[in-house]
Protein backbone atom coordinates (compact mmCIF):
# COMPACT_ATOMS: atom_id res chain seq x y z
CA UNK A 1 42.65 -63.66 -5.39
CA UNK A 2 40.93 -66.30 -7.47
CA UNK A 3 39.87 -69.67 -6.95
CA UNK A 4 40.92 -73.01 -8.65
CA UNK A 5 38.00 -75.35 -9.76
CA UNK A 6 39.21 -78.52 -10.87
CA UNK A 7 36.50 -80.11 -13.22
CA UNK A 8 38.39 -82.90 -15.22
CA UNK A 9 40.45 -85.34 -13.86
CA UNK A 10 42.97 -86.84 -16.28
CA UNK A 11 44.14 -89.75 -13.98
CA UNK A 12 40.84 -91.81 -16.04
CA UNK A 13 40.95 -96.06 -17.00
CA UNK A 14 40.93 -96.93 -20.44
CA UNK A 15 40.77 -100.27 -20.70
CA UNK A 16 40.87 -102.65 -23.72
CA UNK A 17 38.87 -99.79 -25.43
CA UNK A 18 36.53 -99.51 -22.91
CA UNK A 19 36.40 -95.85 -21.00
CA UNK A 20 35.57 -95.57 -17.49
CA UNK A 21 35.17 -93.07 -14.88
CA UNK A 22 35.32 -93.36 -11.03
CA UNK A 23 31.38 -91.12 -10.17
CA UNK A 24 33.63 -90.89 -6.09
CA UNK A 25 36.21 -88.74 -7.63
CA UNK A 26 34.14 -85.99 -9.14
CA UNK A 27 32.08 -86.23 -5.71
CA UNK A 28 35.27 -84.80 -4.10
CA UNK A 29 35.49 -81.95 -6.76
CA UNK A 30 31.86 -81.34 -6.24
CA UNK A 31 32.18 -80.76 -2.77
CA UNK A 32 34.28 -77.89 -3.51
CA UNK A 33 31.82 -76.38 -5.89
CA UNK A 34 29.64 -76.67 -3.19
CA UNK A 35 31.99 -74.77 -1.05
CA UNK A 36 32.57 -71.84 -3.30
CA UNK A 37 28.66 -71.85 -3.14
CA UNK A 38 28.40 -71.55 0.65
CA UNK A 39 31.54 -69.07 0.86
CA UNK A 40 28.97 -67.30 -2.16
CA UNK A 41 31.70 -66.75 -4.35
CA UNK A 42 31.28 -64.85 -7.37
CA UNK A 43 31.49 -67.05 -10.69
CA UNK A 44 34.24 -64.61 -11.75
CA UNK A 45 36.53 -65.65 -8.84
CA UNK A 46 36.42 -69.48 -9.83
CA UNK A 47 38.67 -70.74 -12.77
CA UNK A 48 37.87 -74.11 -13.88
CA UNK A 49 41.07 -76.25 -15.08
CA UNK A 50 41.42 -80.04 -15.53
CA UNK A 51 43.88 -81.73 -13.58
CA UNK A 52 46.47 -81.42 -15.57
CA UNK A 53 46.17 -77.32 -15.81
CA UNK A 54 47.60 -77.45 -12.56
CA UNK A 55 51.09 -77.54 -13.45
CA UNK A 56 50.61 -75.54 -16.17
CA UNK A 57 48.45 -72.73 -15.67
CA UNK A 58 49.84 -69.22 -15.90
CA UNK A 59 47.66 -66.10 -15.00
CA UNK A 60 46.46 -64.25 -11.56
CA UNK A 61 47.31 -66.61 -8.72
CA UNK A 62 44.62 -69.13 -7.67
CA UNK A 63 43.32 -70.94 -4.43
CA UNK A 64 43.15 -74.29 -4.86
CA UNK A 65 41.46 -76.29 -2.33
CA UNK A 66 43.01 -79.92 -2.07
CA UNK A 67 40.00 -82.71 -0.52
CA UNK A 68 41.29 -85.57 -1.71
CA UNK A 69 43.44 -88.96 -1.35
CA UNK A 70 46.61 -88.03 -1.72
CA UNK A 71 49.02 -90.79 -3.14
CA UNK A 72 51.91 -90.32 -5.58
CA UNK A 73 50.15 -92.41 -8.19
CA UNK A 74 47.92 -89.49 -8.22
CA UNK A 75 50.69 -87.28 -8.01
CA UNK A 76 53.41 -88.60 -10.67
CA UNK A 77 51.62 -86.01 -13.32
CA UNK A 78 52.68 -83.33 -10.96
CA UNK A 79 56.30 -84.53 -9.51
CA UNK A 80 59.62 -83.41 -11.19
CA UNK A 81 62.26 -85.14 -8.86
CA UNK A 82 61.17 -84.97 -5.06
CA UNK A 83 58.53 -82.75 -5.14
CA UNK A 84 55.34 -81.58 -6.42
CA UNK A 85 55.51 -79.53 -9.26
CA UNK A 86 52.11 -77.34 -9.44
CA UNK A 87 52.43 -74.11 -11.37
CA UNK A 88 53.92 -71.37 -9.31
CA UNK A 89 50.27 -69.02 -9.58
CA UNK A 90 48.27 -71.99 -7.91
CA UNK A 91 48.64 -72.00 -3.97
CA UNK A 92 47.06 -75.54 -2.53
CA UNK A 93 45.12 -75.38 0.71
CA UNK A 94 44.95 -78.93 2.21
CA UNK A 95 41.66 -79.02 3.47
CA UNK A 96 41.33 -83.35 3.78
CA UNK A 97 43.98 -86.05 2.38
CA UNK A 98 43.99 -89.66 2.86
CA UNK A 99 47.53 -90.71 2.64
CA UNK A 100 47.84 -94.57 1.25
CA UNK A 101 50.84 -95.56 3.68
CA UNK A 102 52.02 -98.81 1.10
CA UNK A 103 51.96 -95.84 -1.60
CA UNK A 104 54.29 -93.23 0.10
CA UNK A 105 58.28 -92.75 0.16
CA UNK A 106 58.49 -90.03 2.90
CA UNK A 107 60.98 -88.05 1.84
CA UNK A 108 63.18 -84.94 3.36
CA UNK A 109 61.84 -82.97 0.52
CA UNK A 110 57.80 -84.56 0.99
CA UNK A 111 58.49 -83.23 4.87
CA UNK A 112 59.27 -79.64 3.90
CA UNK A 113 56.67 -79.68 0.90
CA UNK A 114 53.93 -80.58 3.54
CA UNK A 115 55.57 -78.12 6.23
CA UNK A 116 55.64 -75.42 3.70
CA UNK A 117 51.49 -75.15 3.43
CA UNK A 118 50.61 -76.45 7.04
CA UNK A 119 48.43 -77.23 8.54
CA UNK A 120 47.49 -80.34 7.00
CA UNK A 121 43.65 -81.37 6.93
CA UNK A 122 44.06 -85.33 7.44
CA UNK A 123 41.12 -87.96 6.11
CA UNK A 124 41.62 -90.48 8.58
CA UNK A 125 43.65 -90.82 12.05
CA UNK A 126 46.81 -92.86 10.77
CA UNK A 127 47.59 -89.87 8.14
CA UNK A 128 47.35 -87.44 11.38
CA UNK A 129 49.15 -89.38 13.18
CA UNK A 130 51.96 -89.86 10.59
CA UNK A 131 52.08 -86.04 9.93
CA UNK A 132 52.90 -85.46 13.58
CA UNK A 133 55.59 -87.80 13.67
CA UNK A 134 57.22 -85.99 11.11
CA UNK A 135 56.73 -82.81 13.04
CA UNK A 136 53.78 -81.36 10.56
CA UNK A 137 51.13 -79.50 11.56
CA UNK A 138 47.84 -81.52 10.61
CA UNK A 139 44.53 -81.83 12.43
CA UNK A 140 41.63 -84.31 11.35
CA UNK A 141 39.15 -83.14 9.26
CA UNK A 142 37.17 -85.54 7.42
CA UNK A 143 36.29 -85.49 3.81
CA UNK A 144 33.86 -82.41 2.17
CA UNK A 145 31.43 -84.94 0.72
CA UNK A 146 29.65 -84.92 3.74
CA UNK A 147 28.83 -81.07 3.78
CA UNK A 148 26.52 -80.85 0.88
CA UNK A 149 23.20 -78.91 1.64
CA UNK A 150 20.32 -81.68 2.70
CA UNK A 151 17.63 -82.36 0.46
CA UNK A 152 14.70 -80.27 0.62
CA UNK A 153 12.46 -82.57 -0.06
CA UNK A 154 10.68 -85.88 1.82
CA UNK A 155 11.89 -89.37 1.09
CA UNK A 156 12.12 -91.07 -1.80
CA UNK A 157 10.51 -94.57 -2.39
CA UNK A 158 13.60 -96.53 -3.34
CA UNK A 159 16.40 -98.44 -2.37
CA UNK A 160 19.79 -98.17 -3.79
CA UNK A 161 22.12 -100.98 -3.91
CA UNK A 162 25.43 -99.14 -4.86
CA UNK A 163 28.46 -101.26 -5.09
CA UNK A 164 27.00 -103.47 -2.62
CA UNK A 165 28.94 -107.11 -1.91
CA UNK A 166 27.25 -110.39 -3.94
CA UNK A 167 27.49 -111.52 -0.31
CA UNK A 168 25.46 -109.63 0.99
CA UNK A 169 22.14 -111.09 -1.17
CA UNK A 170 21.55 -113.55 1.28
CA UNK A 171 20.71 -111.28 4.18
CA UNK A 172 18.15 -108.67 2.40
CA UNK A 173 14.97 -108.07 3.67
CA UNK A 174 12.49 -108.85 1.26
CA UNK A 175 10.63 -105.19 1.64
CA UNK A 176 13.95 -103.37 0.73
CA UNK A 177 13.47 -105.87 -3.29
CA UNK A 178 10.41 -104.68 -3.88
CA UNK A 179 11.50 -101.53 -5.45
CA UNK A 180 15.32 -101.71 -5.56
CA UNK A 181 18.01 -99.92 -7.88
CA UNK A 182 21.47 -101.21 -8.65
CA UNK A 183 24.32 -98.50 -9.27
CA UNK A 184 27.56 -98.70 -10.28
CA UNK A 185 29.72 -95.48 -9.37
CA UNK A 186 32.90 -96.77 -11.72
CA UNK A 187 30.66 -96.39 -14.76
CA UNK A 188 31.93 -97.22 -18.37
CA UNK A 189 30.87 -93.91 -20.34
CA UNK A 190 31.61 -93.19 -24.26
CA UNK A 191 34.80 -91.60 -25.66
CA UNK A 192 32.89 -88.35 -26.00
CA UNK A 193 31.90 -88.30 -22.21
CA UNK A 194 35.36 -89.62 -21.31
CA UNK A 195 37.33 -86.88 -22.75
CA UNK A 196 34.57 -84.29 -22.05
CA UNK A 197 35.99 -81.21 -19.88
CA UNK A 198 32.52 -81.15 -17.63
CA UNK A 199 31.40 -84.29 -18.62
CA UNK A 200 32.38 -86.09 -15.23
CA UNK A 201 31.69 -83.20 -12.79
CA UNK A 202 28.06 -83.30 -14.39
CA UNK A 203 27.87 -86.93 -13.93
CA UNK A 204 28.25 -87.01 -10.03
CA UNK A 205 25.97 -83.64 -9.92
CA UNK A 206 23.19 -86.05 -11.71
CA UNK A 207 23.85 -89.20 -9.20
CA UNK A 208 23.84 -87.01 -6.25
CA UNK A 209 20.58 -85.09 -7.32
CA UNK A 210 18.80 -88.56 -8.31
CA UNK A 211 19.69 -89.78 -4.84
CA UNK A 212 18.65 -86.66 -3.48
CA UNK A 213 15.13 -87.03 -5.40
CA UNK A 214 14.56 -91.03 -5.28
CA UNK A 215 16.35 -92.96 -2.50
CA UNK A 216 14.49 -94.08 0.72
CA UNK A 217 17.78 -95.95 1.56
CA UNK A 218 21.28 -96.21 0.21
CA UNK A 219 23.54 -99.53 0.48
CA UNK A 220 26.83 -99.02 -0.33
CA UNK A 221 30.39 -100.04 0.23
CA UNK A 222 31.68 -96.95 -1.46
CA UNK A 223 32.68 -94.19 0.79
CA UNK A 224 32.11 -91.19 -1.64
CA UNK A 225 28.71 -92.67 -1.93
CA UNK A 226 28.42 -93.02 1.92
CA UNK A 227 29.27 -89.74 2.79
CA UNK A 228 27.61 -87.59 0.06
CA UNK A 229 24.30 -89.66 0.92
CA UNK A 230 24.04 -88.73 4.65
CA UNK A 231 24.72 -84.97 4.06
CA UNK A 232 22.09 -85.14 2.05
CA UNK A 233 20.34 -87.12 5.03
CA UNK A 234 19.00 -89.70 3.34
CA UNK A 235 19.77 -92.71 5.58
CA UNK A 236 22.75 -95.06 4.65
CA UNK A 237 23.90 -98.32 5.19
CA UNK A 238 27.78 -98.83 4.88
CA UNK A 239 28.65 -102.53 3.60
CA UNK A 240 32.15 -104.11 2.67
CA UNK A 241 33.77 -107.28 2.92
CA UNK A 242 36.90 -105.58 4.60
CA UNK A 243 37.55 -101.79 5.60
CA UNK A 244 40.86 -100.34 6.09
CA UNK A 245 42.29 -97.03 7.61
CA UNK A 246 40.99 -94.63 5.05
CA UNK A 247 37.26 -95.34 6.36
CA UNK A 248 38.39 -94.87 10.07
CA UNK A 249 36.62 -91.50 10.36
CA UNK A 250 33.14 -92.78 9.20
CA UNK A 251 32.98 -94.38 12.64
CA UNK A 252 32.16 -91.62 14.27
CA UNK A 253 28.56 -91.28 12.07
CA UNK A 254 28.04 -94.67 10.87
CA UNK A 255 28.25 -98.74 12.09
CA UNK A 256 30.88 -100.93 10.22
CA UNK A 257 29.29 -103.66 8.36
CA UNK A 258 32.05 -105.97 7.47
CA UNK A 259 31.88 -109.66 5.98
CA UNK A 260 31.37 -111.22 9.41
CA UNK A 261 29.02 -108.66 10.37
CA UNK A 262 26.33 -109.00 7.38
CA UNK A 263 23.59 -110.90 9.76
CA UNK A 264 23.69 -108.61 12.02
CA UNK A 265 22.97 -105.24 9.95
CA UNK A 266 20.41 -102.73 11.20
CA UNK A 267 17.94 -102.59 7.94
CA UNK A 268 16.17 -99.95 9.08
CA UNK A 269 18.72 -97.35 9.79
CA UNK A 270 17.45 -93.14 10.68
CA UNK A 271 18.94 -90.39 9.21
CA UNK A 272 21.80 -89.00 10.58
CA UNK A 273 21.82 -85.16 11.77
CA UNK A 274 24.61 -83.66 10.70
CA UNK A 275 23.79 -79.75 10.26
CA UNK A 276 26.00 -78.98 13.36
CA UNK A 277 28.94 -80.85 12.15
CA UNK A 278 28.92 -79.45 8.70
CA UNK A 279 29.02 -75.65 9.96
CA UNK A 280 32.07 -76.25 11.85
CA UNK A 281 33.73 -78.16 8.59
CA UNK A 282 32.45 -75.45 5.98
CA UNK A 283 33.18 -72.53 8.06
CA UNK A 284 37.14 -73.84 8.93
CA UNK A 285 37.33 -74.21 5.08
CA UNK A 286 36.48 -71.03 4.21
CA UNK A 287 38.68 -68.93 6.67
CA UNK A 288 41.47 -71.19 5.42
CA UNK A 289 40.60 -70.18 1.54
CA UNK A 290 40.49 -66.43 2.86
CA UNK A 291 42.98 -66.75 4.56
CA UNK A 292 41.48 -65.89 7.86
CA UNK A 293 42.31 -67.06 11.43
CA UNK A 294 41.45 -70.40 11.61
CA UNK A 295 43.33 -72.02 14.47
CA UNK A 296 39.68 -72.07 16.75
CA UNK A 297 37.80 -73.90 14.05
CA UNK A 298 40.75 -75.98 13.32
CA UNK A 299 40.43 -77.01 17.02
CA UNK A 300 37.11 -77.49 16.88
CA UNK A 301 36.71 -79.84 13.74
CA UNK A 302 39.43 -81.76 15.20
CA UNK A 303 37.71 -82.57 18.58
CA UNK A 304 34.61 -83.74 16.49
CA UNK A 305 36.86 -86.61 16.20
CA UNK A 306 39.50 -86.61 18.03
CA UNK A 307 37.00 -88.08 20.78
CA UNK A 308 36.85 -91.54 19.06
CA UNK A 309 40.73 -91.95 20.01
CA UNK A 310 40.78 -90.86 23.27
CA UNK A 311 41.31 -94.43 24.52
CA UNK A 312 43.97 -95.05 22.31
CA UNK A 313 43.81 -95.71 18.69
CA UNK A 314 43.24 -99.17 17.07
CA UNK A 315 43.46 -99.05 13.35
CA UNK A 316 40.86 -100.30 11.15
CA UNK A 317 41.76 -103.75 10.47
CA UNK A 318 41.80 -105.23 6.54
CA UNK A 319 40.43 -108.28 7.60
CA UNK A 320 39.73 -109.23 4.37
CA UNK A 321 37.63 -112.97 4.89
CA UNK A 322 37.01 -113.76 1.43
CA UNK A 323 40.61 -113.77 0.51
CA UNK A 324 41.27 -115.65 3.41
CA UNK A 325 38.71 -118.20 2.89
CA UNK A 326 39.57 -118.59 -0.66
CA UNK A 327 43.41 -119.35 -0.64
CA UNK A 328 42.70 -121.89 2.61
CA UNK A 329 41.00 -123.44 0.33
CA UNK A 330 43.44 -124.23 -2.18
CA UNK A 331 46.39 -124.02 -0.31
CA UNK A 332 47.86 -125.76 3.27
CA UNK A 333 50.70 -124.32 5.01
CA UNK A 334 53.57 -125.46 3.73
CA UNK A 335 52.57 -126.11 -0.21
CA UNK A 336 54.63 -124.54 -2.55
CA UNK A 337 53.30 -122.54 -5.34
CA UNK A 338 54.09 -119.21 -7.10
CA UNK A 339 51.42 -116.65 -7.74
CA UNK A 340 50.96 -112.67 -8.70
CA UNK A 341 49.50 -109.72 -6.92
CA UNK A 342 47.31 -107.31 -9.15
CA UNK A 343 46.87 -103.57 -8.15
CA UNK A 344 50.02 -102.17 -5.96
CA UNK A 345 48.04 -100.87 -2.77
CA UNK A 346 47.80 -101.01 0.70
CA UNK A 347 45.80 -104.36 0.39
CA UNK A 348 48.77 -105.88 -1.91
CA UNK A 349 51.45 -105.48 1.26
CA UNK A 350 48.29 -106.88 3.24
CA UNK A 351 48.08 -109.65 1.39
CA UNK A 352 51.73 -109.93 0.32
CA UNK A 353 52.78 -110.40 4.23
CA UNK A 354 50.11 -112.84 5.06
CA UNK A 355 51.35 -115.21 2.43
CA UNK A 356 54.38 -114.61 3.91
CA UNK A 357 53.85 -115.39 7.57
CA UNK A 358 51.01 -118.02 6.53
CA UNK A 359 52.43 -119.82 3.08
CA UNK A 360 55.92 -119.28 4.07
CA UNK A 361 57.45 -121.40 0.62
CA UNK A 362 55.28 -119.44 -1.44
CA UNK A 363 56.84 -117.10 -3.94
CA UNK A 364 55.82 -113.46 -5.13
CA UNK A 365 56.89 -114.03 -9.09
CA UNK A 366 54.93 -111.02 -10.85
CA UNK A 367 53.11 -107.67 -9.98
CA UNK A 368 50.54 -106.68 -12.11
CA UNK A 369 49.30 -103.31 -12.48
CA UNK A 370 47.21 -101.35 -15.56
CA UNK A 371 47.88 -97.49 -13.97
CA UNK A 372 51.46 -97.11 -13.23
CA UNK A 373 54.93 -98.82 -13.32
CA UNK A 374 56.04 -99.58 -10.25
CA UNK A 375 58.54 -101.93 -8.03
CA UNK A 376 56.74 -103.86 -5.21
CA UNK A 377 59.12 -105.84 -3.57
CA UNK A 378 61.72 -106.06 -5.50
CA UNK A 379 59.58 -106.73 -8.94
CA UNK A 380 58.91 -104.05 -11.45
CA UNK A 381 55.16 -103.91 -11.92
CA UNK A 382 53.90 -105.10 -15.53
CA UNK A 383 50.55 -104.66 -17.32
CA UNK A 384 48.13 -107.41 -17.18
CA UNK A 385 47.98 -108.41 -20.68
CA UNK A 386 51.49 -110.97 -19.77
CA UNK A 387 48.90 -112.62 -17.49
CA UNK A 388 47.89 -114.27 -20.88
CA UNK A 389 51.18 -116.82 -21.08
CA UNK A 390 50.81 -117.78 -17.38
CA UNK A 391 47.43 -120.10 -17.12
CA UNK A 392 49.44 -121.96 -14.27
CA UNK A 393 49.88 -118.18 -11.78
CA UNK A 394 47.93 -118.01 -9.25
CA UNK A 395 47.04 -114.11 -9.56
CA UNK A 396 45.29 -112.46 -7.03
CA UNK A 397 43.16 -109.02 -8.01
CA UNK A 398 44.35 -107.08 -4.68
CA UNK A 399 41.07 -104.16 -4.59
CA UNK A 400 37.41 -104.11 -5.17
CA UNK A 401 38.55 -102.11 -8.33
CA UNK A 402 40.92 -103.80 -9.46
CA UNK A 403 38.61 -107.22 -9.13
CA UNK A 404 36.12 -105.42 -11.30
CA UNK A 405 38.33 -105.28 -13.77
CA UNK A 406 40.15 -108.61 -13.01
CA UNK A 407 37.27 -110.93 -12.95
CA UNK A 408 35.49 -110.42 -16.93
CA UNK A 409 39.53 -110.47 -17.95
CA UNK A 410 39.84 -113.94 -16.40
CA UNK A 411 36.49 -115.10 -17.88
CA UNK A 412 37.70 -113.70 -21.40
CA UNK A 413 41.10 -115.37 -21.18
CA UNK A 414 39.50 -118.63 -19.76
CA UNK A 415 41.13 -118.62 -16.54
CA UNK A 416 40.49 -121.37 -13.95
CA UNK A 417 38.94 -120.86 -11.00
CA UNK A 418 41.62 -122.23 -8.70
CA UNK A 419 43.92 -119.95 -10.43
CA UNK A 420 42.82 -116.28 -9.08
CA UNK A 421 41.32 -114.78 -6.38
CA UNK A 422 39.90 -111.71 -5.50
CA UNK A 423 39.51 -110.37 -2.92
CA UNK A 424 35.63 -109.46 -3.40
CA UNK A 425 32.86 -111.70 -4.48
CA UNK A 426 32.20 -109.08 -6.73
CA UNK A 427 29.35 -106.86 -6.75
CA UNK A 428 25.18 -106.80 -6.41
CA UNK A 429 23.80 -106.56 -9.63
CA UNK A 430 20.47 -107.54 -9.35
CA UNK A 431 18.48 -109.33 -6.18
């Protein structure tokens, strides 16, 4: 038997010739690199494929180790009908998916696909506990990023600012500006990198190994940033103006920083042991890859965090202030106004029923959306270039992503200000 490597992702943005790639995505693949490493597989037994291989691959059957979140956006490549199509010589082991619940149609046919290769390795507690439900096997397992080896090396002398909030410039220690680096991991690469087969696996290697050789600290509201960070136990400080369920896990290693909670943050946090942790993770991966007995690991890795809902589990709350603060600015309860959402997601039914409970003659005219085609509430999604004929929309950018890519399109087009909001003051660029 052979293993699957997947080492270009086709799912990429281009946008208005500009080509981008997401750094947290090849973290994921690189974690199973790192896997074949510690299961010291032989470089013959790993065949690398992009993405899109998957369906289409023909030759001796392959492993393929699936540590990832798992929506059908990400899936419509693979899906013919009701389920996933992947070529009949690849076998997936679900080692860790995040489920986006506003994402999913659970289907009879999703149930039996799921059922067919259980048990499930869940991300975060409300995919677990949606899996059980449904009468799948699943157990929680966390993501891989957070089993890569620790750096051999001491500390590094600087602090990275990755993706951290605008708001959060107020509240920095002076010491931690002195020597300070600002990262972005959705980073706009040329064609040539863009459509390279290695060129984004090699890209995260690079970012995790300058980490590993420069950082003192690491600020960062991204979570494959996070988590890669603290295996390599450099210590980490997780900021962002709202979390949600797919960060729920992270509780057990690191404090929340939300929007409310920035003047209060610990700026001088320790490293975080996790050498323990990582054996039981990398050693229930492999027996599930060799197909070994696995159910006493399973148990195991599942009690590292099963503990934090033993009192009864409270999901991780959106709370996402800046939106809130923004639109009760411009609007009281019972104005009327139309407006669009922009990037069909979890937050987008957030926001989508608070306008409804709080701005109850509001109306939901247009869904915007630049990766897929989509009906959210009864309105077919639509690209974001028809934005340009409707000055008077209120349009509100729904993700830290899509806000990135929301707010220098507003600025181009001239937008007001009173006319958008997103849901992020945007990101730390300099101190």
């Amino acid at each position: 038997m052979k293993y699957a490597l997947v080492t270009y992702e086709e799912k990429r943005i281009q946008d208005r010739g500009q080509f981008i790639i997401n750094i947290g995505n090849y973290m994921q693949w690189l974690a199973i690199a790192e896997l074949y490493n510690y299961m010291a597989l032989d470089d013959n037994d790993i065949v690398k494929l992009s993405s899109k291989e998957l369906q289409t691959y023909k030759g001796e059957r392959l492993i393929l180790p699936i540590n990832y979140m798992w929506a059908q956006m990400d899936l419509c490549q693979y899906v013919v009908g009701n389920h996933v199509s992947f070529s009949d010589d690849i076998i997936p082991v679900f080692l860790g998916i995040s489920i986006k619940q506003s994402a999913w149609e659970w289907t009879e046919e999703w149930v039996k696909y799921f059922k067919r290769y259980e048990p499930i390795g869940c991300r975060d507690y409300a995919t677990w506990k949606k899996m059980n439900e449904l009468g799948i096997s699943a157990y929680l397992a966390g993501c891989l990023t957070i089993t890569f080896p620790i750096r051999n090396r001491n500390e590094g002398n600087t602090t990275y600012f990755v993706e951290a909030p605008k708001a959060l410039k107020q509240y920095i220690p002076d010491e931690l500006k002195k020597e300070c680096k600002f990262v972005q991991h959705q980073q706009r690469v040329t064609e040539e990198e863009f459509y390279s087969e290695t060129g984004g696996l090699e890209m995260a290697k690079n970012v995790l190994e300058e980490y590993s050789r420069e950082a003192k600290v690491v600020i960062t509201s991204r979570l494959h940033c996070a988590l890669p960070c603290m295996a390599l136990g450099i210590p980490v400080i997780l900021v962002k103006e709202y979390f949600g369920y797919p960060f729920d896990l992270q509780r057990k290693f690191l404090p929340f920083y939300a929007y409310q909670d920035f003047e209060n943050i610990n700026w001088k946090p320790q490293q975080v042991d996790l050498e323990q942790y990582k054996k039981i993770a990398l050693e229930c991966a492999k027996k599930r890859l060799l197909g070994e007995d696995a159910q006493e690991d399973i148990a195991r890795l599942h009690a590292e965090y099963d503990s934090l809902y033993k009192d009864g589990y409270i999901e991780e709350k959106m709370g996402m202030e800046v939106f809130e603060n923004k639109i009760r600015k411009l609007y009281k309860k019972n104005d009327a106004f139309d407006y669009a959402i922009w990037g069909i997601s979890d937050n987008a039914e957030w926001i989508y029923q608070y306008i409804k409970t709080h701005y109850p003659k509001a109306n939901l005219v247009k869904v915007i959306d630049n990766m897929r085609v989509k009906e959210f509430h009864g309105i077919l999604s639509e690209v974001s270039n028809v934005l340009l004929a409707n000055d008077d929309l209120l349009v509100i950018a729904a993700t830290i992503n899509v806000s990135a890519e929301a707010m220098p399109f507003f600025a181009q087009i001239g937008k007001s200000t009173d006319k958008y909001i997103c849901v992020t003051e945007g990101i730390m660029e300099h101190t």
